[in-house]
Protein backbone atom coordinates (compact mmCIF):
# COMPACT_ATOMS: atom_id res chain seq x y z
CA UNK A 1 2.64 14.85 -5.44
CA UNK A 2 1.51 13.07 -2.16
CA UNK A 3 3.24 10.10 -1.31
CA UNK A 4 5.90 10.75 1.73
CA UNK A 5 9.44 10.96 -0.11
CA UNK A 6 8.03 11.61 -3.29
CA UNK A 7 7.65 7.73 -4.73
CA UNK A 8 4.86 8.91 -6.63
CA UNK A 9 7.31 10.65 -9.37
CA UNK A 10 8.66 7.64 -10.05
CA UNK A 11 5.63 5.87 -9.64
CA UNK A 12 4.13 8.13 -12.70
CA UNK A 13 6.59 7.49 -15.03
CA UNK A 14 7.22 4.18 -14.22
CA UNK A 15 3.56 3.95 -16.00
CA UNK A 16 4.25 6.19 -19.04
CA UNK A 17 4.10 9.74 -17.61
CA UNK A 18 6.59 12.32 -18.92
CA UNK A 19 6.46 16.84 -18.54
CA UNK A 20 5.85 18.18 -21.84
CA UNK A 21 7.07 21.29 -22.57
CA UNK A 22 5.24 23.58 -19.95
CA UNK A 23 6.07 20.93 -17.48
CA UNK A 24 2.74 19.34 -17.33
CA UNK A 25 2.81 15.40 -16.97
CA UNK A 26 1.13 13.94 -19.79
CA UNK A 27 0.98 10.90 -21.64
CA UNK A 28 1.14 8.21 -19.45
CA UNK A 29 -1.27 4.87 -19.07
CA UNK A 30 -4.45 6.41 -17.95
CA UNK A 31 -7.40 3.82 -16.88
CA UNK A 32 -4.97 1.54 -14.51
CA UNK A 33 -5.98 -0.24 -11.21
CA UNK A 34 -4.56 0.12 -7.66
CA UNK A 35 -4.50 -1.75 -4.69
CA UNK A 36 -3.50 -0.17 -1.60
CA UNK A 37 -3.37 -1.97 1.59
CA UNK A 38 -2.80 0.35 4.05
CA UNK A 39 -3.57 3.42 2.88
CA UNK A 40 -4.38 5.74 5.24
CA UNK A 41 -5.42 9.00 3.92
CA UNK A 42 -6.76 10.43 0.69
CA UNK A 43 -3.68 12.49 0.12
CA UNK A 44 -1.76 12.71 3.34
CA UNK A 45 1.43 10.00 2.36
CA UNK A 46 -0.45 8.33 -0.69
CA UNK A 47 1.50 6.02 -2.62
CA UNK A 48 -1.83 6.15 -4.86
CA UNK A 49 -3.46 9.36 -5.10
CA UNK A 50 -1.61 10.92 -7.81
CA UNK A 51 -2.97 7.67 -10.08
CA UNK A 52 -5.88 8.44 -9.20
CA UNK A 53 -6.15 12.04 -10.03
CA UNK A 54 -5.08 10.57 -13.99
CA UNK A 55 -7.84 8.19 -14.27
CA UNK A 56 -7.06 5.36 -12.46
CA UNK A 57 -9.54 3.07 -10.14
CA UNK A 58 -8.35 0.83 -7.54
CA UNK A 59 -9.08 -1.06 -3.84
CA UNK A 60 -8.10 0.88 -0.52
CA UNK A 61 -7.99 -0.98 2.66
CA UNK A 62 -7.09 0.07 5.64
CA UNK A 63 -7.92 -1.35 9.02
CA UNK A 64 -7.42 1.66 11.81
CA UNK A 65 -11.12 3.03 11.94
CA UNK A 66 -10.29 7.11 12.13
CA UNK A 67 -8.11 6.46 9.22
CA UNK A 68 -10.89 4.80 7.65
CA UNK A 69 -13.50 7.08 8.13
CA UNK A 70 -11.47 9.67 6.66
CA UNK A 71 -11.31 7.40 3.79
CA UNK A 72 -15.08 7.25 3.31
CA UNK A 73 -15.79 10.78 3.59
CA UNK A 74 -12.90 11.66 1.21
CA UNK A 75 -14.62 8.79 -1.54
CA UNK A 76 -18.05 8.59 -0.92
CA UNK A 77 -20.43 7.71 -3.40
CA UNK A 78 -17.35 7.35 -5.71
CA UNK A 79 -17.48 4.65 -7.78
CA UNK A 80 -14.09 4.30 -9.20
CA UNK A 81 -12.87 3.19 -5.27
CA UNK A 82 -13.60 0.94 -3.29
CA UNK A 83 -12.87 0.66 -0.05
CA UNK A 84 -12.47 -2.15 2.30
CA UNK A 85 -12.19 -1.51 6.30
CA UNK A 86 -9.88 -4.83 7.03
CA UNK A 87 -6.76 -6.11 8.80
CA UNK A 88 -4.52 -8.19 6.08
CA UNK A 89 -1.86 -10.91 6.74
CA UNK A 90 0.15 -13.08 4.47
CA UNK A 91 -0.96 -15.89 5.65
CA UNK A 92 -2.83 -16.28 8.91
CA UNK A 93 -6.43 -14.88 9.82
CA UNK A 94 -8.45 -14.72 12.89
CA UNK A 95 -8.34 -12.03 15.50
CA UNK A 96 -5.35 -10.50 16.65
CA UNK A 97 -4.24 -7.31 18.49
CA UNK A 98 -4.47 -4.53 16.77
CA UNK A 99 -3.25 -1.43 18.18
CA UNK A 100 -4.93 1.72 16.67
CA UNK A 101 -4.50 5.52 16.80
CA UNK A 102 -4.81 8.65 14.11
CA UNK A 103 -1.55 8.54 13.12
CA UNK A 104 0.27 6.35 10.67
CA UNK A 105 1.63 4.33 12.88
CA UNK A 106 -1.29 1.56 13.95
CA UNK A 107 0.16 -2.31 13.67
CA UNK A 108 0.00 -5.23 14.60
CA UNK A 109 3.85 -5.87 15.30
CA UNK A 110 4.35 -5.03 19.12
CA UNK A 111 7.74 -4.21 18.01
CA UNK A 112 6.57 -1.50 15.94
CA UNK A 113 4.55 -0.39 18.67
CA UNK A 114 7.31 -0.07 21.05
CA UNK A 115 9.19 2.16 19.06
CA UNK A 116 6.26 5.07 18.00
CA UNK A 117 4.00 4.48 21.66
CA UNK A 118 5.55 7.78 22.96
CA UNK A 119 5.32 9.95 19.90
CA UNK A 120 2.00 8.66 18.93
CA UNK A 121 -0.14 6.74 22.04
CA UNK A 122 -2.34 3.65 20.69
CA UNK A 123 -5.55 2.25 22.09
CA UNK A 124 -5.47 -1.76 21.97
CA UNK A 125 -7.81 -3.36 20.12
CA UNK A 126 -8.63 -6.49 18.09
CA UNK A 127 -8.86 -7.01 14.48
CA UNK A 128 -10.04 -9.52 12.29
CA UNK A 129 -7.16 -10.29 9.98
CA UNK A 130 -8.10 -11.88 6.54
CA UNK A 131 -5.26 -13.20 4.20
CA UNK A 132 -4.13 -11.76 1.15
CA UNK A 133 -5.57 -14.29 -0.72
CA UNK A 134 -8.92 -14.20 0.78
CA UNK A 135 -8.91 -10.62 -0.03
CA UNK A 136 -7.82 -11.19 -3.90
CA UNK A 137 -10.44 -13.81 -3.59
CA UNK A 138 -13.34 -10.72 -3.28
CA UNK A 139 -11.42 -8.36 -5.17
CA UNK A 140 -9.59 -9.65 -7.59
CA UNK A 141 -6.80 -9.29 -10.00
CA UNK A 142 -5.62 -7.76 -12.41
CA UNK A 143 -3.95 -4.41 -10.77
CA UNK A 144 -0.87 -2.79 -12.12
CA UNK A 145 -0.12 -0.85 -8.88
CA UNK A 146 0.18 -2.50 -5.61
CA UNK A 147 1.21 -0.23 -2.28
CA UNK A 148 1.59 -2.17 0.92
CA UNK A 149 2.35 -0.71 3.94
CA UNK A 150 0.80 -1.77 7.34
CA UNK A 151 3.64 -0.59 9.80
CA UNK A 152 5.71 -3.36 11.00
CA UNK A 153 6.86 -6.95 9.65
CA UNK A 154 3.69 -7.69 8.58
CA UNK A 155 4.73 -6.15 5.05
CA UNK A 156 7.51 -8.36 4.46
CA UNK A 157 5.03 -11.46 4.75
CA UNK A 158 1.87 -9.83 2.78
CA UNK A 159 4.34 -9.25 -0.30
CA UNK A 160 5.51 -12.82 0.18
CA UNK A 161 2.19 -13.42 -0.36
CA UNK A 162 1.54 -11.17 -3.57
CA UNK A 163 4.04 -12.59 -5.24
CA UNK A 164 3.63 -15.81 -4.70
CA UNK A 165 -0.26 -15.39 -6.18
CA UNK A 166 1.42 -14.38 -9.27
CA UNK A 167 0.50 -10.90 -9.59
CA UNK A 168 -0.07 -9.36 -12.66
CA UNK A 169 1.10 -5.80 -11.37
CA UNK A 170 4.14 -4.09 -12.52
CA UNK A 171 4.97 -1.95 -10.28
CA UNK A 172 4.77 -2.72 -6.03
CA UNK A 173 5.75 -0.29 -3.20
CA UNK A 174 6.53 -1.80 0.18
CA UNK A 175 7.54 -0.49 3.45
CA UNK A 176 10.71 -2.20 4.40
CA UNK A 177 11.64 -1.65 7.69
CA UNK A 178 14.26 -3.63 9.01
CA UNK A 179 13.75 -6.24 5.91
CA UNK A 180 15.07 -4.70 3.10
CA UNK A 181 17.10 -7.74 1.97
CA UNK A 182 14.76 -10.38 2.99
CA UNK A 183 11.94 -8.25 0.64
CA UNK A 184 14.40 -7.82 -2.12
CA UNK A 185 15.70 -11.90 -1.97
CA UNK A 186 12.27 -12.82 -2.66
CA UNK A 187 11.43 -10.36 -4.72
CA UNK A 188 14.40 -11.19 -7.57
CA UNK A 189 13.12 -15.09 -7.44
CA UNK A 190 9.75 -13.83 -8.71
CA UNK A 191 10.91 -11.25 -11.58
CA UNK A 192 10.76 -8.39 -9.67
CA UNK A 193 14.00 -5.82 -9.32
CA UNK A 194 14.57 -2.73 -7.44
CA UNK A 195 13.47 0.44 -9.03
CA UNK A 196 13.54 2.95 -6.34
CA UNK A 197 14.72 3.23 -2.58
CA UNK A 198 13.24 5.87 -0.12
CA UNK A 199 14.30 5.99 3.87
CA UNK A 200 10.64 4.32 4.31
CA UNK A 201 10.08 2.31 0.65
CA UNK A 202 11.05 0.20 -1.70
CA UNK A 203 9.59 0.39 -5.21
CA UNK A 204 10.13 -3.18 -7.16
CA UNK A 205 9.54 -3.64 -10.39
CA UNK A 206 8.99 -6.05 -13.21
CA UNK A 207 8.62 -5.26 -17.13
């Protein structure tokens, strides 16, 4: 497993997948799609990498550009990803500041930055942030997976903005932060429950 407090378990059998007897996962839903905004490395945290070891294809953006490159030599010349090097808001684009570094802590929320510019120093940039829909609008539904998580409050409005597309995906992981019950408020008008709660995540889901 990859993802960071082990989401992807219940992530798996959310879509189907059970140990058989040797305690091998089998069985579950095996040519599903992904989206993952924000997703940082190949393996390193993924909320998506375990799909995609079972068959799945999906969209990976992320906007920090060492992250990215590490993307593109992890998934070159494979066709079942595609990635997208982009900065995504719920609502507004245009450019905006952007701060970056290797870690997984680049955002756009100064707030964010505040807290993790000690333990991880950022270079300030700017990005040009496209809306969720605009994105959706090149890469379209359906996906059954969605992961968001771009460090800071910026999650809180881009799932705002999932939803309110009308998603067809099942299953959504979001980084909460310090908006746990404004996510989950939301999230119950549109269907969607809580599944599973990590110190970072929260896995909603809708059957």
């Amino acid at each position: 497993m990859y993802a960071q407090r082990g989401e992807d378990d219940v992530t798996l059998e959310w879509f189907g997948w059970v140990k058989d007897s040797s305690g091998n996962l089998a069985g579950g839903k095996k040519n599903g799609r992904f989206l993952d905004i924000g997703a940082y490395d190949a393996k390193v945290f993924s909320q998506t990498r375990a799909l995609y070891e079972r068959g799945w294809s999906g969209v990976m953006v992320e906007a920090a550009a060492g992250r990215f490159r590490n993307l593109m030599e992890a998934y070159k010349n494979d066709k079942r990803v595609t990635l997208v090097h982009a900065a995504i808001t719920g609502s507004q684009s245009g450019f905006m500041r952007f701060w970056q570094n290797d870690d997984a802590t680049s955002t756009q929320d100064e707030a964010h930055k505040q807290v993790w510019q000690e333990a991880t120093p950022y270079i300030e940039t700017f990005m040009f942030f496209v809306t969720y829909s605009r994105l959706i609008g090149s890469f379209p539904e359906p996906y059954d997976f969605i992961n968001i998580d771009v460090e800071g409050k910026l999650n809180a409005e881009i799932l705002r903005a999932v939803l309110s597309c009308g998603t067809a995906a099942s299953l959504i992981c979001v980084e909460y932060g310090a908006q746990a019950d404004e996510i989950l408020d939301f999230a119950n008008g549109r269907g969607y429950s809580e599944v599973h709660r990590t110190a970072e995540n929260l896995l909603l889901g809708r059957k």
